[in-house]
Every structure is written in C-alpha cells, then in structure tokens.
Protein backbone atom coordinates (compact mmCIF):
# COMPACT_ATOMS: atom_id res chain seq x y z
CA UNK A 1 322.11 -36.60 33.63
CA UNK A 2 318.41 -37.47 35.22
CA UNK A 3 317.21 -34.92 37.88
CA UNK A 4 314.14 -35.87 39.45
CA UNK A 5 312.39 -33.07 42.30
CA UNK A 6 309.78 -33.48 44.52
CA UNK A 7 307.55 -30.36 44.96
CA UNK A 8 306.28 -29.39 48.43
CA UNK A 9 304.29 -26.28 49.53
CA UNK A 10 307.69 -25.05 51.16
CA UNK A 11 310.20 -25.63 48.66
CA UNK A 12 311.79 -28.17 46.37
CA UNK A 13 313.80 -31.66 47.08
CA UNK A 14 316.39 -32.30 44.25
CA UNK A 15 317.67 -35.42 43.56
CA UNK A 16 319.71 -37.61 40.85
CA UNK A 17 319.04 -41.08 39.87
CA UNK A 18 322.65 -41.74 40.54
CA UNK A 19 322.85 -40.79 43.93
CA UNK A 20 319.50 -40.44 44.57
CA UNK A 21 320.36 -37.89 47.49
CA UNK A 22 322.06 -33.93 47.30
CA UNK A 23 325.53 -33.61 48.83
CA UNK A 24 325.00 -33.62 51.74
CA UNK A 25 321.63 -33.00 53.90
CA UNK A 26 318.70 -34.16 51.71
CA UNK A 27 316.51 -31.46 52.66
CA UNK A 28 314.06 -29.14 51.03
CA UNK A 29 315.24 -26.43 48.80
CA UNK A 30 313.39 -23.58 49.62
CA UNK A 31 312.06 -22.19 45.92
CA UNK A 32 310.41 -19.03 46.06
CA UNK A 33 308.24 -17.07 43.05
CA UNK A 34 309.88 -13.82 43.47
CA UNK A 35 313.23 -15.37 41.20
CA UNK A 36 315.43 -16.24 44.40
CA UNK A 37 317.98 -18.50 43.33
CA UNK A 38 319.64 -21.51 45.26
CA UNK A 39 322.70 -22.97 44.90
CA UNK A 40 322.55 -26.84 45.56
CA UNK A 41 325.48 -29.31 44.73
CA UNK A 42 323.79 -32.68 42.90
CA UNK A 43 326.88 -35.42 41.91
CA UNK A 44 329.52 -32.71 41.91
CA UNK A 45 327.83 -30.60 39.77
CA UNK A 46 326.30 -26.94 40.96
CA UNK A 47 322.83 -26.69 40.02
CA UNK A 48 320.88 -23.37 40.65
CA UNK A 49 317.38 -23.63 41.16
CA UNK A 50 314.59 -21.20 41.34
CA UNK A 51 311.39 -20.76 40.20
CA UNK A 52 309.73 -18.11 37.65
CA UNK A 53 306.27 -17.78 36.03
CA UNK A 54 307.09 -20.50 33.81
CA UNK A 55 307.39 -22.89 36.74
CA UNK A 56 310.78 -24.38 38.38
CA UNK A 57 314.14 -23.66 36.78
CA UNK A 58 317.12 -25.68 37.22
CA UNK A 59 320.37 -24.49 36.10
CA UNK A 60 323.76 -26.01 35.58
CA UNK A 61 326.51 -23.27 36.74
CA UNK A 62 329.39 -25.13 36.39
CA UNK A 63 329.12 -25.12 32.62
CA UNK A 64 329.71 -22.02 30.58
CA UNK A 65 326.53 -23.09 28.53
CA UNK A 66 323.52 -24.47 30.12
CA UNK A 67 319.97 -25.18 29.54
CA UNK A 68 317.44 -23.59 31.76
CA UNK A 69 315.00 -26.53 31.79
CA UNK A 70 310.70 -25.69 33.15
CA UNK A 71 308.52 -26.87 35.19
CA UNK A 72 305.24 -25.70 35.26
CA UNK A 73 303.10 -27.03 37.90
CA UNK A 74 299.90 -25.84 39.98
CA UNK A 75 299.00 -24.95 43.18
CA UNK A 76 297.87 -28.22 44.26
CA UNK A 77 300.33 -30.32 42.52
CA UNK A 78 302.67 -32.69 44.71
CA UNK A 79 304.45 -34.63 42.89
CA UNK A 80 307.41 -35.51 40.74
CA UNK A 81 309.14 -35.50 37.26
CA UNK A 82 312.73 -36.00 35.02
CA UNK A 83 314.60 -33.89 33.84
CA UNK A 84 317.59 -34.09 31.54
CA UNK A 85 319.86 -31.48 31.79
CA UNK A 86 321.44 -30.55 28.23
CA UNK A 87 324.00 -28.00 27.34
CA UNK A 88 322.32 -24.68 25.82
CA UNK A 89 322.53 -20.76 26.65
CA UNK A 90 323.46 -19.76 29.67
CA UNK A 91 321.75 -16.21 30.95
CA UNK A 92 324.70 -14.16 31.24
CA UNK A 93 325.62 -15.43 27.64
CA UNK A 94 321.87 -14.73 26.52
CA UNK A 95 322.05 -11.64 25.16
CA UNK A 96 325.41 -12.03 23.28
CA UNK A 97 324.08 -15.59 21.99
CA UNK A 98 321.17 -13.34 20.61
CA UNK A 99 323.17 -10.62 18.90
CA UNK A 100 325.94 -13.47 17.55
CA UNK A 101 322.53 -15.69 16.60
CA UNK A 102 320.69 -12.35 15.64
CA UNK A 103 323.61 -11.00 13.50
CA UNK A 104 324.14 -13.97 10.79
CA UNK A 105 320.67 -14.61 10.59
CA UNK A 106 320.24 -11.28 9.40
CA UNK A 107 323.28 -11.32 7.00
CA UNK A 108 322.34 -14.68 5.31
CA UNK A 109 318.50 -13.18 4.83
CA UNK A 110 320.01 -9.76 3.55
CA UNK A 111 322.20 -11.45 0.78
CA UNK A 112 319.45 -14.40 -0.38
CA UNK A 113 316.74 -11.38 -0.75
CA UNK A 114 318.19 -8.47 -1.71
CA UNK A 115 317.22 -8.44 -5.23
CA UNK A 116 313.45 -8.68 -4.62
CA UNK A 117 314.29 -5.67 -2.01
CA UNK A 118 315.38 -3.59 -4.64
CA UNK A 119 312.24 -4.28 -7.33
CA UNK A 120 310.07 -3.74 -4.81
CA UNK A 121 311.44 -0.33 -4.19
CA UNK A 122 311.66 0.43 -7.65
CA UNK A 123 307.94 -0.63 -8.32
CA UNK A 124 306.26 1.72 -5.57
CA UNK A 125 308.93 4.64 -6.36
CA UNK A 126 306.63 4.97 -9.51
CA UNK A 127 303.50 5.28 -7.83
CA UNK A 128 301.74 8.12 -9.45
CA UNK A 129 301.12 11.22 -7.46
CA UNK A 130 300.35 15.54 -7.89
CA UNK A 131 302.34 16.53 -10.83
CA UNK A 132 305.71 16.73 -9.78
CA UNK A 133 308.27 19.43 -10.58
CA UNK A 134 311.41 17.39 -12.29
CA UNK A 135 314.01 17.11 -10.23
CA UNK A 136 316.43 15.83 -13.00
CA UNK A 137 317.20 17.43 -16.13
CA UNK A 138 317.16 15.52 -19.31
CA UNK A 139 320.66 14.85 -21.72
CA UNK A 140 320.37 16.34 -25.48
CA UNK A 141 319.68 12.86 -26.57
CA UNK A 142 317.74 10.40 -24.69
CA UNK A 143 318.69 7.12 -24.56
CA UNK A 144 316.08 4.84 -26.08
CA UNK A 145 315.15 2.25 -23.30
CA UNK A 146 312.59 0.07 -22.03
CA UNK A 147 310.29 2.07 -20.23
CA UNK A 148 308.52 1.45 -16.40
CA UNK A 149 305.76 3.33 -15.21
CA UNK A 150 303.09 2.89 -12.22
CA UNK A 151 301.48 0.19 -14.47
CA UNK A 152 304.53 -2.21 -14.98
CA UNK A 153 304.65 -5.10 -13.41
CA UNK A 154 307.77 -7.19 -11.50
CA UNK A 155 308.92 -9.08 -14.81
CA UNK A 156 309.01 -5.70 -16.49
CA UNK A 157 311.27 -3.86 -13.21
CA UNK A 158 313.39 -7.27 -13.34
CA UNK A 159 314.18 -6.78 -16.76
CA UNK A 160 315.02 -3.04 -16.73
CA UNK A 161 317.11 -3.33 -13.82
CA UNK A 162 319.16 -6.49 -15.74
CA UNK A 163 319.41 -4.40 -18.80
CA UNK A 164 320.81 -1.50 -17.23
CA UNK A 165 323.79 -3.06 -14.91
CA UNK A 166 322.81 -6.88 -14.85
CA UNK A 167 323.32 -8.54 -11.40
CA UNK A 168 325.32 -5.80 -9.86
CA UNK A 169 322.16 -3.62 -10.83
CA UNK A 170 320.04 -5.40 -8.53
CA UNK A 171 321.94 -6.02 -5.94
CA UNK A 172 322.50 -1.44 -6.23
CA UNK A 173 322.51 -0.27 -2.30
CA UNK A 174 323.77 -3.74 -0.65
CA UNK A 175 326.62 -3.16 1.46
CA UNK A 176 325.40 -0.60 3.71
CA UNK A 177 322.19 -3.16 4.69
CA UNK A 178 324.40 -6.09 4.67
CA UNK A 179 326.71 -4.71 7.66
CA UNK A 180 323.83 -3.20 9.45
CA UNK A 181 322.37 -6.73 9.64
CA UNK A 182 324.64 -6.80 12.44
CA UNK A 183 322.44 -4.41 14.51
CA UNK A 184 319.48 -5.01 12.62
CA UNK A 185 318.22 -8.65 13.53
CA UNK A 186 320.49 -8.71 17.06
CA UNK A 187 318.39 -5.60 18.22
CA UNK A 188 315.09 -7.26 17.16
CA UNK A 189 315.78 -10.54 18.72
CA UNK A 190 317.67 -9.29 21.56
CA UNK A 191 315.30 -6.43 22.51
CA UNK A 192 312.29 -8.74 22.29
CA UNK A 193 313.92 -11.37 23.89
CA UNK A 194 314.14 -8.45 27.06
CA UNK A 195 311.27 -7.59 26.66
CA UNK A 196 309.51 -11.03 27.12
CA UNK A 197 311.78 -11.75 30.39
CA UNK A 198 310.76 -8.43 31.62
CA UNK A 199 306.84 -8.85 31.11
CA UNK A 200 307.05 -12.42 33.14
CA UNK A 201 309.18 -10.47 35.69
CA UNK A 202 306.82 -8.03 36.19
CA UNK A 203 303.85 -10.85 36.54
CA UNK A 204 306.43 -12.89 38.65
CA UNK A 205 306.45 -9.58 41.17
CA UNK A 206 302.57 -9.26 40.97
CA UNK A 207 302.10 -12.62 42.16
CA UNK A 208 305.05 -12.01 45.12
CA UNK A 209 303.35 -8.81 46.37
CA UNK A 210 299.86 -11.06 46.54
CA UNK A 211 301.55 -13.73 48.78
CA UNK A 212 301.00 -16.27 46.32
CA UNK A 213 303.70 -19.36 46.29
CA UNK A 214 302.52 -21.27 43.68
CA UNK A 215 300.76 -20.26 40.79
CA UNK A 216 299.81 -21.82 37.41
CA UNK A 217 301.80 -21.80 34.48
CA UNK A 218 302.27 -18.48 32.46
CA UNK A 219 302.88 -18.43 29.26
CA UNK A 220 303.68 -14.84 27.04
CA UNK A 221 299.73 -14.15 25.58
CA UNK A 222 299.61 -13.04 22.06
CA UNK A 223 299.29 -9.65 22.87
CA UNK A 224 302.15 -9.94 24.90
CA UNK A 225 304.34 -11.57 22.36
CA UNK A 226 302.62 -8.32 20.19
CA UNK A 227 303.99 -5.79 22.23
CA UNK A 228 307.50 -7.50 22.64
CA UNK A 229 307.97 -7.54 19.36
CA UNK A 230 306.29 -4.09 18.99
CA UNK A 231 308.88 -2.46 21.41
CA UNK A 232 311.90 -4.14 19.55
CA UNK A 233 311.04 -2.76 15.95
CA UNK A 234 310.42 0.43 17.56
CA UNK A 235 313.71 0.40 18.89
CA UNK A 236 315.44 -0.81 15.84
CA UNK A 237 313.38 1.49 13.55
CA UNK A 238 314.38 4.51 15.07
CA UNK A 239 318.08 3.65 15.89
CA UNK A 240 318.97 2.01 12.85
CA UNK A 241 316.74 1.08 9.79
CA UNK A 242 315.61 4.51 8.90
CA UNK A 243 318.70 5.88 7.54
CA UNK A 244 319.86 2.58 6.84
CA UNK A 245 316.67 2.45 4.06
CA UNK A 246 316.80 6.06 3.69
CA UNK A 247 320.12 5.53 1.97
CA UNK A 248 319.49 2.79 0.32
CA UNK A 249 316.17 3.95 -1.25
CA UNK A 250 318.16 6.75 -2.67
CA UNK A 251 320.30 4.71 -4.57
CA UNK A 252 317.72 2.62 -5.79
CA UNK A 253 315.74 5.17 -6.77
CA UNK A 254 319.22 7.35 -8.68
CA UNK A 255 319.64 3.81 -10.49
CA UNK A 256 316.00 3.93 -11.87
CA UNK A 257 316.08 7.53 -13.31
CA UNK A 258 319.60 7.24 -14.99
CA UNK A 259 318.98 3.67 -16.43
CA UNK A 260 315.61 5.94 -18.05
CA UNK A 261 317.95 8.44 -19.46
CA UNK A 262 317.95 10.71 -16.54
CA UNK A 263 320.58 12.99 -15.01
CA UNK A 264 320.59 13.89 -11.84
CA UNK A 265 321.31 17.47 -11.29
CA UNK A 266 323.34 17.49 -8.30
CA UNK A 267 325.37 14.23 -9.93
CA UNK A 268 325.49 11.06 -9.60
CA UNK A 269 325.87 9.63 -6.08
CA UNK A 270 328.21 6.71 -6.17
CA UNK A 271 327.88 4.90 -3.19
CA UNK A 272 325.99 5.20 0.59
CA UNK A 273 329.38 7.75 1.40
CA UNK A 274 327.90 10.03 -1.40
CA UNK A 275 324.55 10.06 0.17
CA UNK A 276 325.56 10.64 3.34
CA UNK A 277 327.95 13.45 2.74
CA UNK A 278 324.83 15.31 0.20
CA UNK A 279 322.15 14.23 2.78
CA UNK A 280 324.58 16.30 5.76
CA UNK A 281 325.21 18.72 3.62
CA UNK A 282 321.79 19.92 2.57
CA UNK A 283 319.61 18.73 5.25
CA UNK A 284 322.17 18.08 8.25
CA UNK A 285 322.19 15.03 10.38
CA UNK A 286 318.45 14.59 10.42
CA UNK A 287 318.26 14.29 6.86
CA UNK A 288 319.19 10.98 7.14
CA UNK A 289 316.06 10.24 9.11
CA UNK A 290 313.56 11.01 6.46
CA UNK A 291 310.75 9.00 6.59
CA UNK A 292 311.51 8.11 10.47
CA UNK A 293 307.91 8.53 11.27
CA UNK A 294 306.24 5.81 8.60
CA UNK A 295 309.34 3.52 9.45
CA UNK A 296 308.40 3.42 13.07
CA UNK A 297 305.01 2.85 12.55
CA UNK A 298 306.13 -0.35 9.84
CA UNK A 299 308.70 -1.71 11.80
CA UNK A 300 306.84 -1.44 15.45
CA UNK A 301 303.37 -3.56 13.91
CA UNK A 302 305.43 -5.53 11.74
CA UNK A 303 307.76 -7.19 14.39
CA UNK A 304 304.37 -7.27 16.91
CA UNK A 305 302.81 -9.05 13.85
CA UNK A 306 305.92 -11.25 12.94
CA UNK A 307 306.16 -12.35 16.14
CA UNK A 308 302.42 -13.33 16.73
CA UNK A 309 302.45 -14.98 13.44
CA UNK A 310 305.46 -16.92 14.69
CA UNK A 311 303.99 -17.95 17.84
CA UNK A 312 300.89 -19.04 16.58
CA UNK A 313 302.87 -21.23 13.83
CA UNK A 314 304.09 -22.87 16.39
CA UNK A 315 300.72 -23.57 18.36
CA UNK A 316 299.15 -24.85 15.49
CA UNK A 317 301.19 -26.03 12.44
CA UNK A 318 302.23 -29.34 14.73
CA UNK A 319 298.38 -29.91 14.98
CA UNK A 320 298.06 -30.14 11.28
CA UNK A 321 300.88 -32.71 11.11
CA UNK A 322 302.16 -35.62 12.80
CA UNK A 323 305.60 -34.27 13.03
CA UNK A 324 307.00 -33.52 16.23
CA UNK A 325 306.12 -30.09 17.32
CA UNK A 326 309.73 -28.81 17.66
CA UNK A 327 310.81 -29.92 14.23
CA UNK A 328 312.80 -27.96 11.88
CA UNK A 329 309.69 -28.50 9.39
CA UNK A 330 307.60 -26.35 12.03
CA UNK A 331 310.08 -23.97 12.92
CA UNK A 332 310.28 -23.12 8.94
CA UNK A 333 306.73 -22.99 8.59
CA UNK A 334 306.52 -21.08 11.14
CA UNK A 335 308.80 -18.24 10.01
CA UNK A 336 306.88 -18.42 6.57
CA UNK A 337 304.10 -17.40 8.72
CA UNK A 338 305.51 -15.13 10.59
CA UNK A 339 307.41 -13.05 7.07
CA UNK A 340 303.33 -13.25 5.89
CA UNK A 341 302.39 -11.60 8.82
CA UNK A 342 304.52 -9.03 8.95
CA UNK A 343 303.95 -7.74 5.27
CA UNK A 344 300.38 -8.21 5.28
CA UNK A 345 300.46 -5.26 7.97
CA UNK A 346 303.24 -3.34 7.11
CA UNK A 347 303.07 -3.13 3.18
CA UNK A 348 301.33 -0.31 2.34
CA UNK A 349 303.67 1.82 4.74
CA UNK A 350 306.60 0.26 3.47
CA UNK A 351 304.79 2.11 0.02
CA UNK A 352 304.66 5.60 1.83
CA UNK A 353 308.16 5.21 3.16
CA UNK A 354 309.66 4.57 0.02
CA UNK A 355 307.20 7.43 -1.41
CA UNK A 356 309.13 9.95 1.63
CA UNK A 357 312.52 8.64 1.63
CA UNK A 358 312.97 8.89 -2.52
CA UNK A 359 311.88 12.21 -2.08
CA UNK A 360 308.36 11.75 -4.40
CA UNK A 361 306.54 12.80 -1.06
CA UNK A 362 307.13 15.14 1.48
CA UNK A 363 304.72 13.59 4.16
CA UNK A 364 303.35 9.72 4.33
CA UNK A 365 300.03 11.21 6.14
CA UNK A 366 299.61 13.86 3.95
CA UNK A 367 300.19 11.31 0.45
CA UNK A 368 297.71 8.87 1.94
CA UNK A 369 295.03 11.48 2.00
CA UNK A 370 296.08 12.42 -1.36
CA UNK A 371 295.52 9.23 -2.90
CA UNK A 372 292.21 8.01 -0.80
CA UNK A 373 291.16 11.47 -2.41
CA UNK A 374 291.46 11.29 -5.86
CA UNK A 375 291.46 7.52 -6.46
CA UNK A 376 288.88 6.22 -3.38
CA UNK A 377 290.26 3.12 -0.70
CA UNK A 378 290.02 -0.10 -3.27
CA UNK A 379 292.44 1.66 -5.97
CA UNK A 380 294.60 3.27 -3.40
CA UNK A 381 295.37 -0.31 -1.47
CA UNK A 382 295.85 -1.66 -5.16
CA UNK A 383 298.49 0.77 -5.64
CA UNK A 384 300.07 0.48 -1.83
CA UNK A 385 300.38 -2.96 -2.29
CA UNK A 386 301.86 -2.82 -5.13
CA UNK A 387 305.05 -5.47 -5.00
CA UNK A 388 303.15 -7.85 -3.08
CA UNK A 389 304.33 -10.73 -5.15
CA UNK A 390 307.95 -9.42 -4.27
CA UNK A 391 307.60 -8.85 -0.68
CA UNK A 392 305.49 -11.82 0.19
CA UNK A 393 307.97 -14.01 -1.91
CA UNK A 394 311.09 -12.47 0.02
CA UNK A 395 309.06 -12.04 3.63
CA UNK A 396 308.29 -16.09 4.01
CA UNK A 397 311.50 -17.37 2.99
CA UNK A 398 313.74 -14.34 4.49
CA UNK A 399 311.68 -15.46 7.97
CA UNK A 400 312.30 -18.64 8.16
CA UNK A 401 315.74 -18.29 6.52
CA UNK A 402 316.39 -16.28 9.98
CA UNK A 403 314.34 -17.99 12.81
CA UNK A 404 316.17 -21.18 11.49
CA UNK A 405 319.54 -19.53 11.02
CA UNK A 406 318.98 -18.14 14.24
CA UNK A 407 317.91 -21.44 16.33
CA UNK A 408 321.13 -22.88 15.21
CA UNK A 409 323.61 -20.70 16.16
C-alpha cells in the first residue's frame, strides 16, 4: 500500500493513493518532535504516526509485525513523498525479535568457529613468562609426543590437538559457549539496539526543550554507534562471557598439559560441571570471574569497534561497487569488517585474559609490564598477537556469519 504525506509547519496530512483522503476529516495530523504518537485510520487500516530524530514515522498497528518506515526532512521542506508500507518488526516485538535474531546468530557462529577458538587459546596459553612453579606433576613415564611451545605455530597446535582426541579435541569446552550464545549475541544486539534508541531519545528531548519543530535529519555518529556498542559488551562481559571463557579456557588449557604428558594434581576436570564445582570450592563464586577486569576492557572496545567497523562498511563498501547498497554482498562485507575491527583492538587482551583465566598470570596489568620489561613493545605485540591468523580468520567470517544470520531472522 502507497502512503503519500504532505508536511506542513503544524503537522502532517496522510493520505493513500486509493482513497486519496483519511477516514474521515482530511485534516492535518499534528506531528510533534518530542515522540507523540497519533492514531489515524487510512483505508481501514490504523496507522500511527509520529515523528523522531530520524524524521516522520508511520506505523501500521493493526499488524502484529510492521515496518517503521523514515522520513527525514528539514526545516524548510514542504513537500511530499511515497511510502510503501511492508511488514517488519514491530516495537513492542523489538527486543524479543533481537534476542530470537541475536540468539541463533550466535549459535550458528559458535559451532562454524569453535575450532579456531580453541587453537587460539592454546597458542597464547604458551606465551612465555617468570619461571613458573609447576602446577602439575609429571607420570613415571612420559609419554613421547609432539611438542608445542611459545614458538609453534597454528599448523603445529592443529596437529597436536588432532593427535591427542581428533575432532572432539578441538571442539574441548563447546557446550557451555554454545548455550550461552543464547545470552551472548541477544545481549549485544539487544543492549545496543537500546542503547541507540535511547541516544536519539535523548537528542529528540534536547531539541523539544529548545522549541524546535523541525530539525534535520540525525543519524547515530560513529562515536555514537562506539559507545552503543561499548555499553553492550560491557554489559555482556561482565554478566556473562567472563565465566563463560573462564571455564572454557580451563578446559582448553587441562587438554593441552595432559595431551603433553601432564597430570593435573587436583585431577582431571571432565566437563564445565567439574570446573565449576573446583572453581566454588577453592575460590567461591567469584572464582569464576577471573579475568573479569581484561574481559571488560576486550569486550567493551571490541563491540564499540565492531560496530563502527560495521557502520562504516555500510557507508562505504556500496561506493566501491555498483551493487545496491542494501545487498546481502554489503551486509557480508560489512560484518567481515566489522569481525576485523573488533580483533584488531581487542587481541592482545584477549592474550592477557587467556594468560589470567588459565591461571599462567595472576594480573593482566601486572603481565603486560612484565613483558614490555624484559622483551621491549615490538616483541611483546609479536607475542600478544600471537593467533592472529586464527582470530582474524574466525572474526570476519563469524561477523558476517551473524549480522547476516541475524538480518534474516
């Protein structure tokens, strides 16, 4: 269905090409910027207009799914324009949409990527530090593998890790990430999505309190879209990937040292129950929050970095082509950009939180000053980003696996 408006300095006229009138009186629809909504009847159908910072928004309330369709005009703009009103995501349905969309995104990226998850882990679990007190004690006779050190590189981990277990062996610590993927992405997504409605609330309400009625379009800014996506990884971080990894790394980490012919001393953990009940039992509930700091820190610039990356994918990737700019092809590269983004930032302290939460380090700070120390800033970022093969080669496909899973849902 066409909707055409005309826009006045008091309000808004609605009209469809069918009846080319509203119900009843034809009059202006008073649209104000503070968010106050209408309720207008156009060809039986209850529309709901009102106008935001992104311009004039006309809904479709009769439908349990709508599409919120923008106008962004100017102050002295008089005129008119089409509109074809599609079904997509209502509001009230916005935020479940987002943890449903949110959810299987997450779960299809977890069980794709996994694998390079767990080399990566392994590889900067070796990275040298002080001479360490063993933790593990030794059998009478060592078994005679293939060694890994600080040195070896991702064919070497691939191959240990294949020799000792094959494909269950790297996919060691799965199912507790895999069913946090639930909360995981849906917080991320659903969090920033709040976040961005809040920020063009709040410049909505600045614009009310001025007087102004009509403004110019306002689009999120990068640092805007930054700090959305900052405040969602912060949120996530803290309530759900830090013991989430903190488990996993351990198992990871047990697999390494008994497929090299170490024992444990405490025993072999068998599962995430293990390392719960051990982690509770020697270092309480907070245990499981080791490495909380250096998680919040990766997870709050990441996501502000994912989502920048994302946005300016967007901007610019349709500029380079002659595709249409909301193509799959752009929303993939786009995510590729965006998984680039975020582990460009974030890998190095994605280094010192595996260092803390295998238990090599007691403190990310206090490693990072060890290491600047003794081996100076070029070999220390050599070492930090060690896995970058790994993590860039999971973080562009995972991304766009997700912002496409996601869009379709």
């Amino acid at each position: 269905m066409n909707i055409t408006y005309n826009l006045h300095r008091s309000g808004i006229h609605i009209i469809s090409d069918s009846s080319h009138s509203l119900s009843a009186d034809p009059g202006i629809i008073p649209i104000f910027m503070d968010g106050t909504k209408n309720e207008i009847n156009v060809d039986k159908m209850n529309l709901l207009a009102y106008q935001n910072f992104d311009g004039v928004q006309i809904h479709d309330v009769n439908q349990g799914d709508f599409k919120s369709s923008n106008f962004g005009h100017d102050e002295n703009r008089i005129g008119r324009t089409s509109l074809s009103l599609k079904d997509g995501p209502h509001d009230e349905h916005e935020v479940r949409n987002s943890i449903i969309a949110g959810s299987i995104a997450g779960m299809a990226s977890c069980t794709l990527f996994h694998p390079l998850d767990v080399i990566r882990t392994k590889m900067q679990a070796t990275t040298k530090l002080r001479t360490e007190e063993s933790s593990i004690k030794l059998p009478r006779k060592p078994i005679k593998l293939s060694s890994i050190n600080s040195s070896s590189g991702p064919l070497a981990f691939l191959s240990h890790t294949l020799k000792n277990g094959g494909l269950k062996a790297i996919y060691t610590g799965f199912s507790f990430p895999l069913a946090a993927q639930a909360c995981y992405k849906s917080t991320i997504f659903t969090v920033n999505k709040l976040s961005q409605n809040a920020v063009l609330d709040y410049r909505a309400k600045e614009q009310s309190i001025q007087g102004i009625s009509y403004y110019p379009t306002h689009t999120l800014s990068l640092f805007e879209h930054f700090l959305c996506g900052f405040v969602s990884g912060s949120v996530n971080a803290l309530m759900f990937v830090s013991p989430v990894e903190f488990i996993r790394s351990q198992l990871i980490h047990q697999h390494t040292s008994i497929a090299q012919g170490k024992i444990p001393i405490n025993g072999e953990m068998s599962g995430p129950v293990d390392v719960i009940k051990r982690t509770l039992k020697n270092d309480g509930i907070f245990g499981l929050w080791r490495g909380a700091g250096v998680t919040l820190a990766r997870d709050s610039i990441g996501c502000g970095s994912f989502f920048v990356s994302f946005e300016l994918g967007k901007k610019y990737l349709p500029l380079l082509t002659d595709v249409e700019p909301a193509s799959r092809l752009h929303t993939i590269g786009a995510g590729m950009m965006a998984g680039i983004g975020y582990w460009t930032m974030t890998l190095p302290l994605d280094a010192l939180k595996t260092l803390v939460q295998t238990g090599k380090a007691n403190s990310a700070l206090d490693t990072f000053s060890l290491l600047i120390q003794r081996d100076g800033i070029v070999k220390t970022a050599a070492q930090l980003y060690r896995g970058w093969q790994l993590a860039f080669g999971r973080g562009a496909p995972s991304a766009a696996v997700t912002l496409m899973t996601y869009s379709f849902v």
